[in-house]
Protein backbone atom coordinates (compact mmCIF):
# COMPACT_ATOMS: atom_id res chain seq x y z
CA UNK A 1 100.82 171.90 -12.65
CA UNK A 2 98.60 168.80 -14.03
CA UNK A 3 99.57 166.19 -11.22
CA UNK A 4 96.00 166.44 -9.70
CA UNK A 5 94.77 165.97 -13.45
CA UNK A 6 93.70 162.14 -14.03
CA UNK A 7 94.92 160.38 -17.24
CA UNK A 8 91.59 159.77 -18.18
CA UNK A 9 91.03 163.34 -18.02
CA UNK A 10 94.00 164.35 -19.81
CA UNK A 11 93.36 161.47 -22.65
CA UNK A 12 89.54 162.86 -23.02
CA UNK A 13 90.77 166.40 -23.73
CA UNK A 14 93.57 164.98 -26.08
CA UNK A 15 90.94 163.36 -27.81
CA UNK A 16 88.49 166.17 -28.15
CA UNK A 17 91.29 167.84 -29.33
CA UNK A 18 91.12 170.39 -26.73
CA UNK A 19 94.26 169.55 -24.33
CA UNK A 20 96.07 173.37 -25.80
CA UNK A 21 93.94 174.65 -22.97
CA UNK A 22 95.96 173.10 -20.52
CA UNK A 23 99.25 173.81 -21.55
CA UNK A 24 101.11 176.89 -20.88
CA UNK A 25 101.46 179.26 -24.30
CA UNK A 26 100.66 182.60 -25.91
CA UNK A 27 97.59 183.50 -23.99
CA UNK A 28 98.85 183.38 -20.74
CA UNK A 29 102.12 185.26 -21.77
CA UNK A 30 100.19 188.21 -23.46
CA UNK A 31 98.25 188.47 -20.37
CA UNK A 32 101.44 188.77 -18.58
CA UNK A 33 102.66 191.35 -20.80
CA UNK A 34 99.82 193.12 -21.23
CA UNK A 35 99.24 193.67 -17.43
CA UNK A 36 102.98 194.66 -16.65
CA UNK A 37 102.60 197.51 -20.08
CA UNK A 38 99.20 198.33 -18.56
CA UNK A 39 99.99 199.21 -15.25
CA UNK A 40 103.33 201.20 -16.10
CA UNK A 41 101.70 203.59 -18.57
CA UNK A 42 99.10 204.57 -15.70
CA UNK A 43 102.37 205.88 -13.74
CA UNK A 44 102.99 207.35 -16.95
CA UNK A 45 106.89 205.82 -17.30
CA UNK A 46 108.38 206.26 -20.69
CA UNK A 47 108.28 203.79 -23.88
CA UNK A 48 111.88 202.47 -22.83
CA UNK A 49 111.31 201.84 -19.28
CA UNK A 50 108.04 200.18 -19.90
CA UNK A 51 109.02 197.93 -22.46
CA UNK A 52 112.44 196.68 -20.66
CA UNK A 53 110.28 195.94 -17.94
CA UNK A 54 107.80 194.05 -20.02
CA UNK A 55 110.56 192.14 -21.36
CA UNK A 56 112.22 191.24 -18.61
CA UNK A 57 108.63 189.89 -16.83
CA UNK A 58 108.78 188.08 -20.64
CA UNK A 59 112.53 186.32 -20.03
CA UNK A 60 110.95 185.15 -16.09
CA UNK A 61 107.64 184.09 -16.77
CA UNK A 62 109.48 181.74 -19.76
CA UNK A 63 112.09 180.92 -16.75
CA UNK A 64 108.86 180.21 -14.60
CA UNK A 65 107.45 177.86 -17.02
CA UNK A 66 111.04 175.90 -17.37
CA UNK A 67 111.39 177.55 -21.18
CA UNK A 68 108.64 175.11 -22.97
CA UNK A 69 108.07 175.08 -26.36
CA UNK A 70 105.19 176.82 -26.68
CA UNK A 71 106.13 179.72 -24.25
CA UNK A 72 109.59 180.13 -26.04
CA UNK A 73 107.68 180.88 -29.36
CA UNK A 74 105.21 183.28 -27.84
CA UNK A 75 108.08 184.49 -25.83
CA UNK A 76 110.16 185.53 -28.36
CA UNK A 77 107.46 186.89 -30.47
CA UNK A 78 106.32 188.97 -27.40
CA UNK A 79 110.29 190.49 -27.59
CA UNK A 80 110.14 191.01 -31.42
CA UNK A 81 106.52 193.27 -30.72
CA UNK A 82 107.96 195.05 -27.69
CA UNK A 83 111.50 196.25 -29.54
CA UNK A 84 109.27 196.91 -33.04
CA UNK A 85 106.96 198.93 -30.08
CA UNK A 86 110.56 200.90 -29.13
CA UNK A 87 112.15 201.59 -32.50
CA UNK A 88 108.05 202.75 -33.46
CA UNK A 89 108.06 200.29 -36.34
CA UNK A 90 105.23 197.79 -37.13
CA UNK A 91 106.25 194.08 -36.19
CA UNK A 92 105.02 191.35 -39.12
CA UNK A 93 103.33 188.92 -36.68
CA UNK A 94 103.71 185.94 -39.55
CA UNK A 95 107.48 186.74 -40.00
CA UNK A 96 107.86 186.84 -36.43
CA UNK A 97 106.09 183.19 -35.99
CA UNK A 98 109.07 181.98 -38.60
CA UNK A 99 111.39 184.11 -36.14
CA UNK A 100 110.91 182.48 -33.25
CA UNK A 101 110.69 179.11 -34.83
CA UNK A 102 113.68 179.22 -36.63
CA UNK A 103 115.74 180.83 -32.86
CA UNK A 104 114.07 177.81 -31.04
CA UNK A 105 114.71 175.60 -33.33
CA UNK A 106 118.64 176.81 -33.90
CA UNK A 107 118.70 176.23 -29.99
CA UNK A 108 117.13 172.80 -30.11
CA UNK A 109 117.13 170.81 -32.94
CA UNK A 110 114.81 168.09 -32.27
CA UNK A 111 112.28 170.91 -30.90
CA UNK A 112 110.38 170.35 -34.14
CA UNK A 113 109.64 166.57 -33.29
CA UNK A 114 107.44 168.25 -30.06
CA UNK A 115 103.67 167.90 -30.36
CA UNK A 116 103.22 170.90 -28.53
CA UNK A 117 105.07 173.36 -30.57
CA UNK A 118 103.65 171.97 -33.34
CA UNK A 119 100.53 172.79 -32.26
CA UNK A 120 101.49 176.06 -30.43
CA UNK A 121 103.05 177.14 -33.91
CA UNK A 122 99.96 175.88 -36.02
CA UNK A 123 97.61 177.81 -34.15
CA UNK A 124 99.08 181.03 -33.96
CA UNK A 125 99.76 180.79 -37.57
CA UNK A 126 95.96 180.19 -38.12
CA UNK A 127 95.16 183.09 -36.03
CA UNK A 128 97.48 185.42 -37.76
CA UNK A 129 96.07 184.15 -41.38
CA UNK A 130 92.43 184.97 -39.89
CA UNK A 131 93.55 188.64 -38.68
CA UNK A 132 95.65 189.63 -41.93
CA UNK A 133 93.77 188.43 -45.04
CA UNK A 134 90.28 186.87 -43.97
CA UNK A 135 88.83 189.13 -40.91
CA UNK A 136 88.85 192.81 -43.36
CA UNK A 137 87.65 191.14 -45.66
CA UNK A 138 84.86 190.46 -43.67
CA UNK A 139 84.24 193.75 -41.48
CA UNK A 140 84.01 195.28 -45.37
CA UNK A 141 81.85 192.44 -46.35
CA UNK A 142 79.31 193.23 -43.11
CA UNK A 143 79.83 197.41 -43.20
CA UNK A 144 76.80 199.31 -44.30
CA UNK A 145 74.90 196.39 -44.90
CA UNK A 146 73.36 196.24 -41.28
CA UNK A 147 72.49 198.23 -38.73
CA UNK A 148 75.82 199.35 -36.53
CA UNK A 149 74.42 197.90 -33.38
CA UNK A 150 73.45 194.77 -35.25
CA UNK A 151 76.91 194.73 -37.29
CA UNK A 152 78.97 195.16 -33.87
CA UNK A 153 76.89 191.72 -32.41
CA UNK A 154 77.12 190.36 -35.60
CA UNK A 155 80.51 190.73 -36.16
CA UNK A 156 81.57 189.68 -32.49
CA UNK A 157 79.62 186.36 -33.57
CA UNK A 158 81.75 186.02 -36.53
CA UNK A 159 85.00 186.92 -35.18
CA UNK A 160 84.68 184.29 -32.31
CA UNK A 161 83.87 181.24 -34.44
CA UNK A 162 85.92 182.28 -37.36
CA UNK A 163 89.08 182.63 -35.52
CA UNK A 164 88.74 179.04 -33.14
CA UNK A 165 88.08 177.45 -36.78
CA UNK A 166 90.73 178.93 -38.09
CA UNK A 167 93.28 178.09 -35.21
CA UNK A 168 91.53 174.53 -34.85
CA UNK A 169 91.50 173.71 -38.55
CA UNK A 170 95.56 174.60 -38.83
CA UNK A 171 96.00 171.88 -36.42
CA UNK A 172 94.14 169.19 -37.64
CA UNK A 173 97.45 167.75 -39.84
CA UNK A 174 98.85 167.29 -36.26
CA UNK A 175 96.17 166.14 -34.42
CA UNK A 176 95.06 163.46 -37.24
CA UNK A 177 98.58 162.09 -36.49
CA UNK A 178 97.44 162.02 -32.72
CA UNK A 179 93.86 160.47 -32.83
CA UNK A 180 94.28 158.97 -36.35
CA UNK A 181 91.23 160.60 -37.64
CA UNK A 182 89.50 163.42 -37.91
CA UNK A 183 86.50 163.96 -35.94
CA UNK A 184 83.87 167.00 -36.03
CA UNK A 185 83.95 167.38 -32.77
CA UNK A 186 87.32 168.69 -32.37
CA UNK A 187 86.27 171.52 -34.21
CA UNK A 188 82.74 171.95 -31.87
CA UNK A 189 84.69 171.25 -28.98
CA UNK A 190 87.39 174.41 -29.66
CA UNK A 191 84.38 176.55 -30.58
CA UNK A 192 82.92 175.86 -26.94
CA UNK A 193 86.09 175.91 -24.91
CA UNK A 194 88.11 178.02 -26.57
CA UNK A 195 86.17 181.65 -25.84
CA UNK A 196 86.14 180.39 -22.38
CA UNK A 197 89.80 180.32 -21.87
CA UNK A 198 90.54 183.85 -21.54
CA UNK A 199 87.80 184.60 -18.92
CA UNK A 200 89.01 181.07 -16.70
CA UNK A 201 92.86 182.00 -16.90
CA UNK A 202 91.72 185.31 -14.92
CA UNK A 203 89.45 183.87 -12.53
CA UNK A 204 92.68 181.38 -11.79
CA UNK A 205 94.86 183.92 -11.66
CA UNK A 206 92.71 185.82 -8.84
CA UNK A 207 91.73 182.29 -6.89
CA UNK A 208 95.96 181.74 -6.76
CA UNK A 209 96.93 185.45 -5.75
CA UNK A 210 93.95 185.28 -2.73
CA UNK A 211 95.34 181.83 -2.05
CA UNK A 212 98.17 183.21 -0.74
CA UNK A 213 96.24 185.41 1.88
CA UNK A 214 93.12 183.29 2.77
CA UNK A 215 93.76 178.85 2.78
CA UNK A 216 92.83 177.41 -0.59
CA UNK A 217 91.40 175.09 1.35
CA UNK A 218 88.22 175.04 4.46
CA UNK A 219 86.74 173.05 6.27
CA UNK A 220 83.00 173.89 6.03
């Protein structure tokens, strides 16, 4: 819900190339997913039940969010990993990208036109670029050569930056077409927002669930 959002607001954060945050998309979803998998394997339910459940919570949380682009991709790619999770095979995160591209895409035609699943679908693909071929390459590159303590930190460093510039700079065909040029700051502005994402979806998560017990809002 962005109606309490200003325009300004929302036109500064398109700018700075940073208005992904807002949107609803992968992050949220595997948080979703992750929680619902999570708390069914501590009751100790079988592979089955826990991933037909998962999916299902998939299907309504893409219901919830009135089947946007962006959660339909990360949807669907959530349902390819949970059935590969079933049958015990490996899913191909990169062919499953194209999967749910080409099923969204089969559904709605013009979905390609949409900034936001070009973006959605830009970003993922960065991160699963980073994660296949570039990030081994650098936990072999780092291994031995430090201190494990100081490779751990070190490597935590590089991981973080490495993958926002990796997302951010698979975007910047789309967001050129956006702003009409290409500014460095897009690329400082995901390093500094992006890490803090994760941490703020939880905290809003929390603030909306005790919202429902104690008034959102007090007079003090």
């Amino acid at each position: 819900d962005k109606s309490g959002m200003p325009q300004k607001m929302y036109n500064d954060m398109r700018l700075a190339g940073i208005v992904h945050i807002v949107c609803v998309s992968g992050l949220h979803l595997s948080l979703w997913a992750s929680l619902i998998i999570s708390v069914l394997k501590k009751v100790k339910l079988p592979r089955l039940v826990r991933n037909s459940v998962a999916a299902v919570g998939v299907v309504f949380f893409m219901m919830l969010t009135g089947f946007s682009y962006s959660v339909m991709r990360s949807g669907i790619m959530t349902l390819v990993f949970l059935f590969a999770d079933f049958v015990l095979r490996k899913s191909d995160s990169i062919n499953s990208l194209g999967f749910s591209v080409l099923v969204i895409t089969a559904i709605s035609p013009f979905a390609c036109a949409s900034v936001s699943l070009q973006l959605s679908v830009l970003s993922t693909l960065g991160i699963l670029i980073y994660n296949e071929f570039i990030k081994p390459y650098i936990e072999k590159l780092l291994e031995g050569k430090s201190p494990e303590k100081l490779f751990s930190l070190l490597f935590r460093f590089l991981n973080a930056v490495l993958l926002t510039l990796s997302a951010t700079l698979m975007m910047q065909p789309v967001i050129l077409e956006l702003t009409g040029g290409f500014s460095f700051a897009t690329v400082i502005s995901n390093l500094i927002i992006t890490p803090a994402a994760g941490p703020a979806i939880v905290v809003a998560a929390l603030a909306s669930a005790t919202g429902l017990i104690v008034p959102a809002r007090m007079n003090i």
